[in-house]
C-alpha atoms as a PDB file:
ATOM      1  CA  UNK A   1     -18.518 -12.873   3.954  1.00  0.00           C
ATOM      2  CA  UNK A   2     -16.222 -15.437   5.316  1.00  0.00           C
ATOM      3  CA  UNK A   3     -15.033 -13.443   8.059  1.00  0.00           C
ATOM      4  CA  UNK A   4     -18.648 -12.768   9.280  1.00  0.00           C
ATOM      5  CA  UNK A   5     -19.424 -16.297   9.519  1.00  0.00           C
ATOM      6  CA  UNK A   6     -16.050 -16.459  11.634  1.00  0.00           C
ATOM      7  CA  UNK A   7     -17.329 -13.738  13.969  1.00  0.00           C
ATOM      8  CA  UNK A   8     -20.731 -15.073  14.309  1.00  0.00           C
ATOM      9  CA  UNK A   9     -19.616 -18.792  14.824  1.00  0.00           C
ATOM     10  CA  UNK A  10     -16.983 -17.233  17.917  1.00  0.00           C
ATOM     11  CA  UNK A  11     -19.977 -15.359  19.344  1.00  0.00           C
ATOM     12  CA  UNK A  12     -22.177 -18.710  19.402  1.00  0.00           C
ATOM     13  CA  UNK A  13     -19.588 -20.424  21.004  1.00  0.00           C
ATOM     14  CA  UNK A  14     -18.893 -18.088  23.604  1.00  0.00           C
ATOM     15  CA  UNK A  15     -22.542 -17.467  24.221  1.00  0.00           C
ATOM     16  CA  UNK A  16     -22.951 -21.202  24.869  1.00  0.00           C
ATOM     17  CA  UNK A  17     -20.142 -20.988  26.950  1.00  0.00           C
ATOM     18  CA  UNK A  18     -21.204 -18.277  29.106  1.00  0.00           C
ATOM     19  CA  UNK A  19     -24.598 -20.107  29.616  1.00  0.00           C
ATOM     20  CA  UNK A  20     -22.546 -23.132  30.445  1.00  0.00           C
ATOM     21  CA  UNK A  21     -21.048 -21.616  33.290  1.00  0.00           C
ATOM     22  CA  UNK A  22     -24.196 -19.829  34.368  1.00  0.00           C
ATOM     23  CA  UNK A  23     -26.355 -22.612  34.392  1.00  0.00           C
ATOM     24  CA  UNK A  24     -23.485 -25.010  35.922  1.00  0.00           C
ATOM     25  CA  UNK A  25     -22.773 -22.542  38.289  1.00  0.00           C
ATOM     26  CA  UNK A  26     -18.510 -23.452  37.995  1.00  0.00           C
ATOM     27  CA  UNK A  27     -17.754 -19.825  38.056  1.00  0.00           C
ATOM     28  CA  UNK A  28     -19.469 -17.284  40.274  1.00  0.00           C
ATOM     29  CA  UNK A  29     -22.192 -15.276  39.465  1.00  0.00           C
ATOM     30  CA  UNK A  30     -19.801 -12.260  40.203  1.00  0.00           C
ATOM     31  CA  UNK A  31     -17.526 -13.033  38.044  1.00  0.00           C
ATOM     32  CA  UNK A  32     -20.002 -14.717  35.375  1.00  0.00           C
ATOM     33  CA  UNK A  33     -21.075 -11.343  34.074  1.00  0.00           C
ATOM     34  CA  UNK A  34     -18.186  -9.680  33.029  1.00  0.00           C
ATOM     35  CA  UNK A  35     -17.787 -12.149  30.579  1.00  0.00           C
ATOM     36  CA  UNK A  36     -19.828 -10.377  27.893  1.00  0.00           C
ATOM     37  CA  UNK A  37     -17.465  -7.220  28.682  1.00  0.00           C
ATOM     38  CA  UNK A  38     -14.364  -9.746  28.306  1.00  0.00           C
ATOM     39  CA  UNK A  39     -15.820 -10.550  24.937  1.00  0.00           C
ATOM     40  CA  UNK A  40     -16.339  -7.460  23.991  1.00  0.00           C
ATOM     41  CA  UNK A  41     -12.893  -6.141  24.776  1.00  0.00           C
ATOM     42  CA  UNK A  42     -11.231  -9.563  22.875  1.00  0.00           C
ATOM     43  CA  UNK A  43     -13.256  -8.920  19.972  1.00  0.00           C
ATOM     44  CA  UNK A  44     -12.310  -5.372  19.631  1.00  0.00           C
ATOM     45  CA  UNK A  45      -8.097  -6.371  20.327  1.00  0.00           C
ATOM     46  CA  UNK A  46      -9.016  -8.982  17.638  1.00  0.00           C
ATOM     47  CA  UNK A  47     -10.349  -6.077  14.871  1.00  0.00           C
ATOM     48  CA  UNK A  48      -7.496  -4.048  15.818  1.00  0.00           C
ATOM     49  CA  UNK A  49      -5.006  -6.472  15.183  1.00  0.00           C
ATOM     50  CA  UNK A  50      -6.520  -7.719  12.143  1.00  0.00           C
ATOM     51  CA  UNK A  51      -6.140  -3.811  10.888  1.00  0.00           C
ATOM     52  CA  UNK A  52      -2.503  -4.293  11.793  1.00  0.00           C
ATOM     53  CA  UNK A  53      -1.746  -6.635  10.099  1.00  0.00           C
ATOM     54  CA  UNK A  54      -3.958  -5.315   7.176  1.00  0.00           C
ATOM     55  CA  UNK A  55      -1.484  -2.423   7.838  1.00  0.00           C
ATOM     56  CA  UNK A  56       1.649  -4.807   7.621  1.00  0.00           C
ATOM     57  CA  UNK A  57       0.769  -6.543   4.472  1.00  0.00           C
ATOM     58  CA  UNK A  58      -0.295  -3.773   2.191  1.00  0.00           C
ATOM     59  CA  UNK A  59       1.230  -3.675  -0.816  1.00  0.00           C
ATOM     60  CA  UNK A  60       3.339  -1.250  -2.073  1.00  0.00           C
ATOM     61  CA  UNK A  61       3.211   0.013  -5.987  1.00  0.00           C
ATOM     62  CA  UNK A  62       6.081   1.354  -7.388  1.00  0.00           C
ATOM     63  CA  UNK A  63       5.018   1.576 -10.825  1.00  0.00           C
ATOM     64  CA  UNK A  64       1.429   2.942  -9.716  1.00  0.00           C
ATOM     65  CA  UNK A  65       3.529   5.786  -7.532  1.00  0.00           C
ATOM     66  CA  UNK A  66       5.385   6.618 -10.883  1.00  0.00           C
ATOM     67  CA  UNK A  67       1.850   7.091 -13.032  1.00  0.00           C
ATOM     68  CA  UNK A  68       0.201   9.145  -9.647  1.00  0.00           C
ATOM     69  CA  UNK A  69       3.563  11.718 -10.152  1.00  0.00           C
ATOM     70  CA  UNK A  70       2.490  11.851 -13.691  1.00  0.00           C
ATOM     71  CA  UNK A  71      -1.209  12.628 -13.439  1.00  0.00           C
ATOM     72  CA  UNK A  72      -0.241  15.036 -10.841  1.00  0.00           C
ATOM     73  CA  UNK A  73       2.534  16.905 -13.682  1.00  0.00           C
ATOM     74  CA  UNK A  74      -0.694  17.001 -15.711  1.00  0.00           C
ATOM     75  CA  UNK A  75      -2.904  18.498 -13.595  1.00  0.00           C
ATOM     76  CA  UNK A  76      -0.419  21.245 -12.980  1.00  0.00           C
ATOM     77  CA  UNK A  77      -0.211  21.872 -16.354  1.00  0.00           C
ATOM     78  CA  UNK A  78      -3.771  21.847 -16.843  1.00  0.00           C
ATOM     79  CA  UNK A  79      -4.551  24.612 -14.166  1.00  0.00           C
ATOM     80  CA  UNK A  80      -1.566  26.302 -14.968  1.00  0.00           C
ATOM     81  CA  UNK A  81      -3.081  27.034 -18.470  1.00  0.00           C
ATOM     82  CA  UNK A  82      -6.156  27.682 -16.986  1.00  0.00           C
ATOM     83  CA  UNK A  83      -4.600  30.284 -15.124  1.00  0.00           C
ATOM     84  CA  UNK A  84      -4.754  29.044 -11.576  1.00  0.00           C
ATOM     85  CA  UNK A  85      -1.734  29.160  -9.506  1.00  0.00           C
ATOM     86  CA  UNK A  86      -0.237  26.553  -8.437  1.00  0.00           C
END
């Protein structure tokens, strides 16, 4: 929920922003519109890299690999009684 809140607080500000420099009139109008699309395209850099780093950080579980080799032992044994080849 926090990182909503983060989003939606960024998109306020740059909305007020962009109004800023539409109503001041700093920038020009021709380049004034393409700051939704700038947005946009930060935003999305912004997800990616936050899935990168997601990426980076996991975790890795040694002793949780060891118990997924022995369900997997099981199983085999399971069908293999069952009479399905494995």
């Amino acid at each position: 929920m926090k990182h909503i809140v983060k989003i939606m607080g960024l998109l306020v500000a740059i909305s007020a922003f962009w109004i800023g420099l539409l109503q001041a009139s700093i920038v020009p109008h021709s380049h004034t519109w393409l700051l939704p699309l700038y947005f946009v395209v930060s935003l999305g850099c912004y997800g990616l890299l936050m899935v990168g780093v997601g990426l980076m950080r996991f975790p890795t579980c040694p002793q949780e690999a060891v118990l997924l080799q022995q369900d997997i032992l099981e199983a085999k044994e399971f069908l293999k009684h069952r009479g399905v080849d494995v």
